[in-house]
N, C-alpha and C. Protein backbone atom coordinates (compact mmCIF):
# COMPACT_ATOMS: atom_id res chain seq x y z
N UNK A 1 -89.63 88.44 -17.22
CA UNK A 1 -90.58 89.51 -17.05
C UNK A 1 -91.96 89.00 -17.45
N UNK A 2 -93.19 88.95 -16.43
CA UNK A 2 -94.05 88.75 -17.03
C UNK A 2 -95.35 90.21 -16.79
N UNK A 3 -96.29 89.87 -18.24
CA UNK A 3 -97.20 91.43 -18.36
C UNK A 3 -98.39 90.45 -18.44
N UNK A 4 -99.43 91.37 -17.96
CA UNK A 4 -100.82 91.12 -18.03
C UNK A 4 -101.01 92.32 -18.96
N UNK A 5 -101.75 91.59 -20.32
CA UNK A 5 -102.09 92.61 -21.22
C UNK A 5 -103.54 92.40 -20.91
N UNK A 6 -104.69 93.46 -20.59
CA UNK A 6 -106.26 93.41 -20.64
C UNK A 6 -106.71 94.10 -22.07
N UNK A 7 -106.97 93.95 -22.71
CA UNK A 7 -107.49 94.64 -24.24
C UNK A 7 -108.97 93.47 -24.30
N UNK A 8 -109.71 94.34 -24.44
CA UNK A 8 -111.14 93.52 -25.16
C UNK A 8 -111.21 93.38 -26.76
N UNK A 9 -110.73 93.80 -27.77
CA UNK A 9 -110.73 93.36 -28.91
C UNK A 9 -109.68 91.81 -29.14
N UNK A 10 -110.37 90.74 -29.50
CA UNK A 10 -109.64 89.64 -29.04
C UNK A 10 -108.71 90.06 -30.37
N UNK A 11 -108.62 90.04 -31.35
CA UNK A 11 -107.55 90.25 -32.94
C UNK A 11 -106.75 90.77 -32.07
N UNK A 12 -106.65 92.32 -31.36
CA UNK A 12 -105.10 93.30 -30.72
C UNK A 12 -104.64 92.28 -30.05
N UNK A 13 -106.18 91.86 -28.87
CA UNK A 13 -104.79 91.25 -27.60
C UNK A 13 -104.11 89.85 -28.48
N UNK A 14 -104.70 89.17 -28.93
CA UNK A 14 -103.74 88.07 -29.97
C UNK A 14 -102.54 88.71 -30.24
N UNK A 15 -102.40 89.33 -31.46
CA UNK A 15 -101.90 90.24 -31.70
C UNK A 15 -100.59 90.56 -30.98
N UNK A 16 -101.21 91.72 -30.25
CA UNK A 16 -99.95 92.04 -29.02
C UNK A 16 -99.26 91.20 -28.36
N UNK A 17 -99.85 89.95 -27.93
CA UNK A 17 -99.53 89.17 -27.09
C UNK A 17 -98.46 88.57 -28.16
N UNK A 18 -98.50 87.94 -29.26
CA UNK A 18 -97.98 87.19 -30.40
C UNK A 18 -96.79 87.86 -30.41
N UNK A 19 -96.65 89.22 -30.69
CA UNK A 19 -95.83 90.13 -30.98
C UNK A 19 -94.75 89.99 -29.47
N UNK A 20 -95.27 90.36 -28.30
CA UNK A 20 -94.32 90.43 -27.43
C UNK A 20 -93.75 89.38 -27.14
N UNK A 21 -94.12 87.87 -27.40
CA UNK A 21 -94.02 86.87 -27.13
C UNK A 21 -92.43 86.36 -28.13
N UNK A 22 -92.84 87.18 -29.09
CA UNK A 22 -91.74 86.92 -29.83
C UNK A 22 -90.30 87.88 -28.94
N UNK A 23 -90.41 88.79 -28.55
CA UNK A 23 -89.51 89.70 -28.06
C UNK A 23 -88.95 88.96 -27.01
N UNK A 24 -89.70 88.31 -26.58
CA UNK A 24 -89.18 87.62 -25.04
C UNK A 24 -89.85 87.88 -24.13
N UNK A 25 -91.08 88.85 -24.13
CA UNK A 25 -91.80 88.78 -22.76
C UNK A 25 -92.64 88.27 -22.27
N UNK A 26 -93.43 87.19 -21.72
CA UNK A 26 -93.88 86.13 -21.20
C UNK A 26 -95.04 87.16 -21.01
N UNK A 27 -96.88 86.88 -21.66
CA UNK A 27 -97.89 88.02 -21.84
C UNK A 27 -99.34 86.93 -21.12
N UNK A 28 -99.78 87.25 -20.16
CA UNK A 28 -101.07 86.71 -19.87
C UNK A 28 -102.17 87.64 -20.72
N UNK A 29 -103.07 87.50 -21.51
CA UNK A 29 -103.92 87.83 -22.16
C UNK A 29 -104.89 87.87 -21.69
N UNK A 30 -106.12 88.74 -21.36
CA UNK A 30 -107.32 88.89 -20.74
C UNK A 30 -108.38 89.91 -21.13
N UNK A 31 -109.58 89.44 -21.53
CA UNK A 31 -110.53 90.48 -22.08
C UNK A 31 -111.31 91.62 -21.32
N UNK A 32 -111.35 91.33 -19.91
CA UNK A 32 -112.12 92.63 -18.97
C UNK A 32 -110.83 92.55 -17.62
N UNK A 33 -111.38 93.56 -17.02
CA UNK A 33 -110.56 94.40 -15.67
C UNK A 33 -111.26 93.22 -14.42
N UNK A 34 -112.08 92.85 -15.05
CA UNK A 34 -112.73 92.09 -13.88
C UNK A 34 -111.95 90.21 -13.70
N UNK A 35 -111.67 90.16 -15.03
CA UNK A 35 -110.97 88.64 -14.88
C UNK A 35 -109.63 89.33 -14.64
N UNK A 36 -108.64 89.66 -14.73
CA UNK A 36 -107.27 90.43 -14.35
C UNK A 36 -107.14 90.77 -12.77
N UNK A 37 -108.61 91.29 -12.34
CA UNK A 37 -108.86 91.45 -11.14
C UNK A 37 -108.96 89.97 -9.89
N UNK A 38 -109.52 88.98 -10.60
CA UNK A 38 -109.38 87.52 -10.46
C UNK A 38 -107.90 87.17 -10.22
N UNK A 39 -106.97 87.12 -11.16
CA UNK A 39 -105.95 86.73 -11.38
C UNK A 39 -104.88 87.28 -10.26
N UNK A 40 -104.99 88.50 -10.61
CA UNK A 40 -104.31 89.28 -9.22
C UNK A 40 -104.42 88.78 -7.75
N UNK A 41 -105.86 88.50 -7.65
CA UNK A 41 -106.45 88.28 -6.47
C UNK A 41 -105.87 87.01 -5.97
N UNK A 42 -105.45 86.22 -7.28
CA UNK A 42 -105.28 84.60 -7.22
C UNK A 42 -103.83 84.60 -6.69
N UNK A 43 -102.64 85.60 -6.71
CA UNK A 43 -101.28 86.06 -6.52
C UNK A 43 -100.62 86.07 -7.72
N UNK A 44 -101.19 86.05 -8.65
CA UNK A 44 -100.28 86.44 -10.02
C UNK A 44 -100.48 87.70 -10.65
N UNK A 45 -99.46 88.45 -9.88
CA UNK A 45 -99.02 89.59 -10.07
C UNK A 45 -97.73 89.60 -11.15
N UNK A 46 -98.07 90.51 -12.09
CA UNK A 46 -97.31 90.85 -13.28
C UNK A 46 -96.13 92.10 -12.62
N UNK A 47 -95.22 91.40 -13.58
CA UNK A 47 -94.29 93.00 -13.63
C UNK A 47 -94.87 93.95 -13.72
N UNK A 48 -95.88 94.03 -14.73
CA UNK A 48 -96.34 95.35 -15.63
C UNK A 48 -97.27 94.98 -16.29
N UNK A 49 -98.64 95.67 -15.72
CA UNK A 49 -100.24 96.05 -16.25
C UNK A 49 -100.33 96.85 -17.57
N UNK A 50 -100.54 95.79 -18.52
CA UNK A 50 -101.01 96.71 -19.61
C UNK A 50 -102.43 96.70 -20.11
N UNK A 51 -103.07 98.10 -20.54
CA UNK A 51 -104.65 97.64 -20.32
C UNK A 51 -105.09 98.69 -20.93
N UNK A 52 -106.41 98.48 -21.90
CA UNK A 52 -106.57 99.45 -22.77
C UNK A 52 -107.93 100.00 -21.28
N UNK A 53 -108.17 101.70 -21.77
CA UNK A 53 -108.28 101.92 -20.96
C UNK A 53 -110.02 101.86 -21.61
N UNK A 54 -110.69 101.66 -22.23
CA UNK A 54 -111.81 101.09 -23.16
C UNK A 54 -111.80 100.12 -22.96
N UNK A 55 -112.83 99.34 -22.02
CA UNK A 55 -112.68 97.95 -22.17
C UNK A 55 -114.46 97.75 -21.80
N UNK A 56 -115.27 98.17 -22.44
CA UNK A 56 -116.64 97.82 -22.49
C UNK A 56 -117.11 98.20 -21.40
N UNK A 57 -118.61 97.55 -21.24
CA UNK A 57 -118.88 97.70 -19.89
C UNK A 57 -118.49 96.84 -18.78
N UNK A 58 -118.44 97.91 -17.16
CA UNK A 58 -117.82 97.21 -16.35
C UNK A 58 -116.74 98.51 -15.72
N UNK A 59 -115.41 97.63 -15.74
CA UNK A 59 -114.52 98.78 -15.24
C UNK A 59 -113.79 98.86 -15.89
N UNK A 60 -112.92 100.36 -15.92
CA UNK A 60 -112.37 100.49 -17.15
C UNK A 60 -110.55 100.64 -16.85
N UNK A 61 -109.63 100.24 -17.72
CA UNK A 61 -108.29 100.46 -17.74
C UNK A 61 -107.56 101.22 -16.61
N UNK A 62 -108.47 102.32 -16.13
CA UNK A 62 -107.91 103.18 -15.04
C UNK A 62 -108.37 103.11 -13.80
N UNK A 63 -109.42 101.99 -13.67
CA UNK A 63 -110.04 102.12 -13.04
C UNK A 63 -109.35 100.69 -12.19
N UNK A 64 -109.24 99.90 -13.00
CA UNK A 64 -108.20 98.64 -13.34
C UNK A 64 -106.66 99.08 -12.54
N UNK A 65 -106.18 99.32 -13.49
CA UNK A 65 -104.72 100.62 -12.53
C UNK A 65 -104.57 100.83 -11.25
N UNK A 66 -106.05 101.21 -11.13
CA UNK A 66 -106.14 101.93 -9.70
C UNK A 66 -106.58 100.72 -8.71
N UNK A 67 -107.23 100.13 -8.94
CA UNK A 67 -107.48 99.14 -8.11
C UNK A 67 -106.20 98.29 -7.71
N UNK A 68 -105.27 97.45 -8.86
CA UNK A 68 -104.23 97.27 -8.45
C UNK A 68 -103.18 97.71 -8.12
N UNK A 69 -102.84 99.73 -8.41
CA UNK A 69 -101.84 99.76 -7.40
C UNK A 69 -102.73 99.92 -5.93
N UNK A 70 -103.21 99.79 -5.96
CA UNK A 70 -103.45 99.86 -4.34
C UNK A 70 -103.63 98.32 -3.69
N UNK A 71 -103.84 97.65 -4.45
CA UNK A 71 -103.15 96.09 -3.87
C UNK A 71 -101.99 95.53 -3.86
N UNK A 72 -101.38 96.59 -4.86
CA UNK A 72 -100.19 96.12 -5.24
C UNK A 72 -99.13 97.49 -5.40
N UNK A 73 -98.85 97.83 -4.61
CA UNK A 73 -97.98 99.43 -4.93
C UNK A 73 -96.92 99.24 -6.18
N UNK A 74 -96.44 98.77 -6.13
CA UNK A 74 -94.93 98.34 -7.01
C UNK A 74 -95.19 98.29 -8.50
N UNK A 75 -96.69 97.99 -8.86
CA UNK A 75 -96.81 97.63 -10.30
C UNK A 75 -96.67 98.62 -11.05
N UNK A 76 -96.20 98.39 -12.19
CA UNK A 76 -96.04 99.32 -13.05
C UNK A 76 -97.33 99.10 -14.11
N UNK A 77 -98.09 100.24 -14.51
CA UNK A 77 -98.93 100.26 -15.56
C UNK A 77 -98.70 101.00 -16.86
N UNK A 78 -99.69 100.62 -17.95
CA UNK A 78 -98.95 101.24 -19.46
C UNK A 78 -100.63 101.09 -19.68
N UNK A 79 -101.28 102.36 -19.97
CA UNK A 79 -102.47 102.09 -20.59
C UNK A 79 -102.70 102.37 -21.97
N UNK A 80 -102.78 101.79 -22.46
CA UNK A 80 -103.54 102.22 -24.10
C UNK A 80 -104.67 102.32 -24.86
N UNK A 81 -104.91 103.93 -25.34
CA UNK A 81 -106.34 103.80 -25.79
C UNK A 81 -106.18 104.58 -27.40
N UNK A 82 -107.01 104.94 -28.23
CA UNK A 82 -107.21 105.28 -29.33
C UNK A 82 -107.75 106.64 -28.93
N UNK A 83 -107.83 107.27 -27.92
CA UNK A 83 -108.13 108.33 -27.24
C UNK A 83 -107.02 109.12 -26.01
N UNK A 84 -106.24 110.07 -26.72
CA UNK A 84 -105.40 110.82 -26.19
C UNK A 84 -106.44 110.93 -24.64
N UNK A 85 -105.30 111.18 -23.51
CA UNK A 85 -105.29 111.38 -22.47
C UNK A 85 -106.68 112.45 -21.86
N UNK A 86 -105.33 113.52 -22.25
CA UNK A 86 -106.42 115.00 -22.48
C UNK A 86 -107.54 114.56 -22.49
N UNK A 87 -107.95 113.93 -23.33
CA UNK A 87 -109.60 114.11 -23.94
C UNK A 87 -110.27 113.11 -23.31
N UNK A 88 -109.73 112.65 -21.95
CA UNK A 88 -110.39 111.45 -21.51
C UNK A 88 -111.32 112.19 -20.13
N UNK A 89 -112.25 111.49 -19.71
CA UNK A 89 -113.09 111.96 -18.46
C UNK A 89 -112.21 111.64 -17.28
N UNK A 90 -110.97 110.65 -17.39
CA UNK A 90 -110.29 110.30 -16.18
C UNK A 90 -108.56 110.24 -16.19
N UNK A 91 -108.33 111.13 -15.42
CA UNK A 91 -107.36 111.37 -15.46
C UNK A 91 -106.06 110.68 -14.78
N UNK A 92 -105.00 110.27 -15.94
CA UNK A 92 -103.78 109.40 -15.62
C UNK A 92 -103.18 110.26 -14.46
N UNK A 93 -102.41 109.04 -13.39
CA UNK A 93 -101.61 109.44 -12.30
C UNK A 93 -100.50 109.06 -12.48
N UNK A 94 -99.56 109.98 -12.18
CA UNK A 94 -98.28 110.37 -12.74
C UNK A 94 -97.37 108.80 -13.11
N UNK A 95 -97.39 108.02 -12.23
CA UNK A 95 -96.87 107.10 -12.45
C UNK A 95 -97.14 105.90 -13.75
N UNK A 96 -98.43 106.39 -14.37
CA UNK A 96 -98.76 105.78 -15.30
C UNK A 96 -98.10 105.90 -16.76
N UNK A 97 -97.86 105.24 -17.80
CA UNK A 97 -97.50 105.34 -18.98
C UNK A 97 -98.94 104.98 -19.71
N UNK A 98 -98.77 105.87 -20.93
CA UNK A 98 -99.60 106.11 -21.87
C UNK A 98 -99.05 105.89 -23.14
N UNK A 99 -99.83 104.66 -24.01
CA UNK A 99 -99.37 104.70 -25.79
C UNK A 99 -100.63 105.20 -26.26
N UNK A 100 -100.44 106.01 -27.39
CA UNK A 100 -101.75 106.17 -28.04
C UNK A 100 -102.25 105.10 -29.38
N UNK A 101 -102.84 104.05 -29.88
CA UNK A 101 -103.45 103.05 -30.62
C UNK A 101 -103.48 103.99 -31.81
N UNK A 102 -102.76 103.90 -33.00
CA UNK A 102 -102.33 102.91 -32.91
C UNK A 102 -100.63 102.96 -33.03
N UNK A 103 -100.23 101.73 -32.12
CA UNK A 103 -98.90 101.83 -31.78
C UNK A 103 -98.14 100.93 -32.63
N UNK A 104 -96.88 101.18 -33.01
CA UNK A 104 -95.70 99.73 -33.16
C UNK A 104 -95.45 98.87 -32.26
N UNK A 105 -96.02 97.29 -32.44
CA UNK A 105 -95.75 96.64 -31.01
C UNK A 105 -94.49 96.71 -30.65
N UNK A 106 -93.52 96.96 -31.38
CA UNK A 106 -92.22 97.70 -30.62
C UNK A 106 -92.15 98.07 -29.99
N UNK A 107 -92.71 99.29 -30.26
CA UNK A 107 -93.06 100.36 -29.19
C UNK A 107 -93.16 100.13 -27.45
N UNK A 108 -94.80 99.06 -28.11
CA UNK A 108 -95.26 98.77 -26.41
C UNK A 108 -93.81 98.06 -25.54
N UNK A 109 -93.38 97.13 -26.37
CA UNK A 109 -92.49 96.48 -25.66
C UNK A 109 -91.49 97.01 -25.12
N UNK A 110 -90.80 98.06 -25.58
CA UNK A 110 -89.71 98.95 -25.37
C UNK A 110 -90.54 100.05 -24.13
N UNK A 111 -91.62 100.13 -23.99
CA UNK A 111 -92.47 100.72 -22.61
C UNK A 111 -92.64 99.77 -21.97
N UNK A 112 -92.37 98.43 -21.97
CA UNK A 112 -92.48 97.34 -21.00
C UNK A 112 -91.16 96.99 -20.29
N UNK A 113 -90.01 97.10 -21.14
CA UNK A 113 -88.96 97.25 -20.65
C UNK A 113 -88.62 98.08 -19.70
N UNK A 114 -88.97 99.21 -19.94
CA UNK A 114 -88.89 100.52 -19.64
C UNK A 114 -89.58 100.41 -18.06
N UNK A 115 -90.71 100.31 -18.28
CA UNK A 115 -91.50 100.42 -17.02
C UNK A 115 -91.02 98.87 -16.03
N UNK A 116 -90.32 98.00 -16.68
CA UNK A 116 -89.79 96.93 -15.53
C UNK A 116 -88.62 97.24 -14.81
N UNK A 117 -87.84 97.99 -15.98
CA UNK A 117 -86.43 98.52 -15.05
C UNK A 117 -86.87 99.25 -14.12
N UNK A 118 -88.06 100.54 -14.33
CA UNK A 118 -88.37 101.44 -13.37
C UNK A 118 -88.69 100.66 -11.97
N UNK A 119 -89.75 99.62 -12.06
CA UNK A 119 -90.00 98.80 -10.85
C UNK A 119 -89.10 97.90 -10.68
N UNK A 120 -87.58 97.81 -11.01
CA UNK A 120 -86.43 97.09 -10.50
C UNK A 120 -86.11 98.17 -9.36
N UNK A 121 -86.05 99.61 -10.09
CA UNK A 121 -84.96 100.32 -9.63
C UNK A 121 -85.41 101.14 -8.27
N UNK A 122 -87.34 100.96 -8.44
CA UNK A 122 -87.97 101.49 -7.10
C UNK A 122 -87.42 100.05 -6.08
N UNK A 123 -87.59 99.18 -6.46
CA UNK A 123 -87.76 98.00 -5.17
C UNK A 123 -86.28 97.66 -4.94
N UNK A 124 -85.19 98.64 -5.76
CA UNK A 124 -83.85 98.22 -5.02
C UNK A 124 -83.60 99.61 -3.84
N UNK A 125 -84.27 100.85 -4.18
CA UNK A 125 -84.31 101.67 -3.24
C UNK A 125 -84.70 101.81 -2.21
């Protein structure tokens, strides 16, 4: 399984990445929507987009999301922000998963799992 984590605080994405790495999930690390957007473009497409949805200026986590499912239907996304949903100016589409910061990297990983079986179980249907 591999994830593209986008987080701009370099300490989390270390961090996260360190953490899942230990679990077993193979983590490309990236600081904006715009290099991820590169990468994609390049054909390295992840199982599963994870991406804080705060990511400075530029474009943001959902905006990120949105751009690649529509290049990419199948992907699964997990956004995470320090800012509940609700209270955001842009609103998650249904297919999206949401952690709220701050999380147990457990956590995320067990939503990475989660969201890879889901895109096993769409692309065997």
């Amino acid at each position: 399984m591999r994830v593209l984590l986008i987080e701009d605080d370099a300490l989390v994405r270390t961090a996260l990445s360190e953490t899942l790495a230990k679990e077993g999930i193979e983590v490309d690390g990236l600081a904006s929507a715009e290099d991820a957007l590169v990468l994609i473009g390049a054909g390295q497409v992840p199982d599963v987009l994870v991406a804080d949805i705060n990511l400075g200026p530029g474009l943001n986590g959902v905006d990120l999301a949105a751009i690649a499912r529509e290049r990419h239907p199948a992907i699964e996304v997990i956004l995470i922000s320090g800012i509940a949903p609700e209270h955001r100016q842009n609103p998650l589409s249904r297919r999206e998963r949401f952690l709220q910061k701050p999380f147990a990297p457990a956590v995320l990983a067990e939503a990475i799992r989660s969201a890879a079986t889901a895109a096993s179980a769409r692309a065997a249907a």
